[in-house]
Protein backbone atom coordinates (compact mmCIF):
# COMPACT_ATOMS: atom_id res chain seq x y z
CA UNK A 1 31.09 -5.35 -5.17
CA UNK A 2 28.95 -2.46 -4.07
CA UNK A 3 24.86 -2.25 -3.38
CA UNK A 4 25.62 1.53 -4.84
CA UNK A 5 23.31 2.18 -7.72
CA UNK A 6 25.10 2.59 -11.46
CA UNK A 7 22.57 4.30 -13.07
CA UNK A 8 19.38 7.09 -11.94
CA UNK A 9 15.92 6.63 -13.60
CA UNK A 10 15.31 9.41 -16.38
CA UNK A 11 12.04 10.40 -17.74
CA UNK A 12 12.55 9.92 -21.48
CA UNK A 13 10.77 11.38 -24.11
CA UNK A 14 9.12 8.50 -26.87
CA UNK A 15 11.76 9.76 -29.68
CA UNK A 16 14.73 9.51 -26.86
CA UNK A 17 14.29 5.63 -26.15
CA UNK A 18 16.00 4.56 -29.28
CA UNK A 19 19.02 6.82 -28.36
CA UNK A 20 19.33 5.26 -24.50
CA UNK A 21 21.50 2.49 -25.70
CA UNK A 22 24.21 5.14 -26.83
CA UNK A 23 23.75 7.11 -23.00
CA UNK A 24 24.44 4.05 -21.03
CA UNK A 25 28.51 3.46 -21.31
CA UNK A 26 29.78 -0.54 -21.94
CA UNK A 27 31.25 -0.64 -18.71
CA UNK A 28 27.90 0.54 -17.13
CA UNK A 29 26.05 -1.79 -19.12
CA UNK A 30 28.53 -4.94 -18.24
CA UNK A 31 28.20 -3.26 -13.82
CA UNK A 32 24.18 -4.03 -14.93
CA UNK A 33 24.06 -7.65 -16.47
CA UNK A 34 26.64 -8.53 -14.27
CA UNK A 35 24.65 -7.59 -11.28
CA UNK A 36 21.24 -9.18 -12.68
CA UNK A 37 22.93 -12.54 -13.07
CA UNK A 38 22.04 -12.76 -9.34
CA UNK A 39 18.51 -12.00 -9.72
CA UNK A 40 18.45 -14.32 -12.71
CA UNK A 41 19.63 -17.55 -10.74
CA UNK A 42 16.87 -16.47 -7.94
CA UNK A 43 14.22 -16.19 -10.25
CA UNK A 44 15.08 -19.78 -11.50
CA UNK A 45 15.32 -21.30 -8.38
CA UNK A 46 12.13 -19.99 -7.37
CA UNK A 47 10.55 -21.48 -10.31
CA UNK A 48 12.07 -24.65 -10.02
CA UNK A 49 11.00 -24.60 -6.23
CA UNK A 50 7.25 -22.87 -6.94
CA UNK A 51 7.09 -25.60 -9.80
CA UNK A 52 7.59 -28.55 -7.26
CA UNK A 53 5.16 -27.45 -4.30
CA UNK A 54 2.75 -27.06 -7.47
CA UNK A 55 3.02 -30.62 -8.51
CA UNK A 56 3.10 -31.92 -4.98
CA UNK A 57 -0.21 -29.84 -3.80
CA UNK A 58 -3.07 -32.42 -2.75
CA UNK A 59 -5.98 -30.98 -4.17
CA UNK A 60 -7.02 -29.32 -7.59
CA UNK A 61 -4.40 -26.58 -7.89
CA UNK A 62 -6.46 -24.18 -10.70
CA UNK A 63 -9.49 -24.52 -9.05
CA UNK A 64 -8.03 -23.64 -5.62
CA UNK A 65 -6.69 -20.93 -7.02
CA UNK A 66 -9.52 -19.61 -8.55
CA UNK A 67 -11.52 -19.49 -5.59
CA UNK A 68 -8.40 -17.44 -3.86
CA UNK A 69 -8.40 -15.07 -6.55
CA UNK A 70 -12.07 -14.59 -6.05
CA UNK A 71 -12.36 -14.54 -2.59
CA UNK A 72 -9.10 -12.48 -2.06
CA UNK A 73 -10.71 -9.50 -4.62
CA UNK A 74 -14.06 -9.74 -2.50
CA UNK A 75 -11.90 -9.77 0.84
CA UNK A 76 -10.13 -6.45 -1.16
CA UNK A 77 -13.67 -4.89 -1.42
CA UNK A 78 -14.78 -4.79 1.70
CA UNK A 79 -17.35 -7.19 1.76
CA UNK A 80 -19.09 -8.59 4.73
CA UNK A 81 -17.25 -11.52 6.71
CA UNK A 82 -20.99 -13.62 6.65
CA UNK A 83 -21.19 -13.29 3.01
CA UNK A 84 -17.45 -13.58 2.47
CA UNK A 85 -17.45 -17.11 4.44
CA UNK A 86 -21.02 -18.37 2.57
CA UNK A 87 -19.63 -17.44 -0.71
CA UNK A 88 -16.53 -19.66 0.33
CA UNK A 89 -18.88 -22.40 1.79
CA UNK A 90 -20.80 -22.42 -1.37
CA UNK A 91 -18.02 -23.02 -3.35
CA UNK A 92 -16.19 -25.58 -0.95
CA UNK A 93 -19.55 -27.83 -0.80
């Protein structure tokens, strides 16, 4: 099987998108879900996998990962690496 792409990306218009269906041939369509069946097993295995390293992690996963998400947008910002590391001392203690 070839990596070669089946199909280009067209800018439709809103009134087009109902028509696509009829643009994109059987065989071209059966090339695509044929070819996403790969991605489909990966996306399951990493959920099975992501799933398990959740349920194993020591501490309190949603909290944890609350404090990334917060620190990770004020790490995005720009902010200052003293307030950045008080701000993550403050929540830690």
């Amino acid at each position: 099987m070839s990596s070669q792409p089946i199909w280009t990306r067209r800018r439709l218009q809103h009134s087009q998108i109902d028509d696509v269906r009829f643009v994109i041939t059987k065989f071209a369509r059966d090339r695509i879900l044929d070819c996403n069946r790969y991605d489909v097993v990966l996306v399951e295995h990493a959920r099975t996998h992501l799933a398990r390293r959740i349920s194993g992690y020591p501490g309190d996963f949603e909290k944890d990962l609350v404090l990334f998400r917060k620190l990770n947008a004020l790490f995005q910002q720009g902010v200052r690496i003293e307030d950045f590391h008080r701000i993550e001392y403050d929540a830690l203690t």
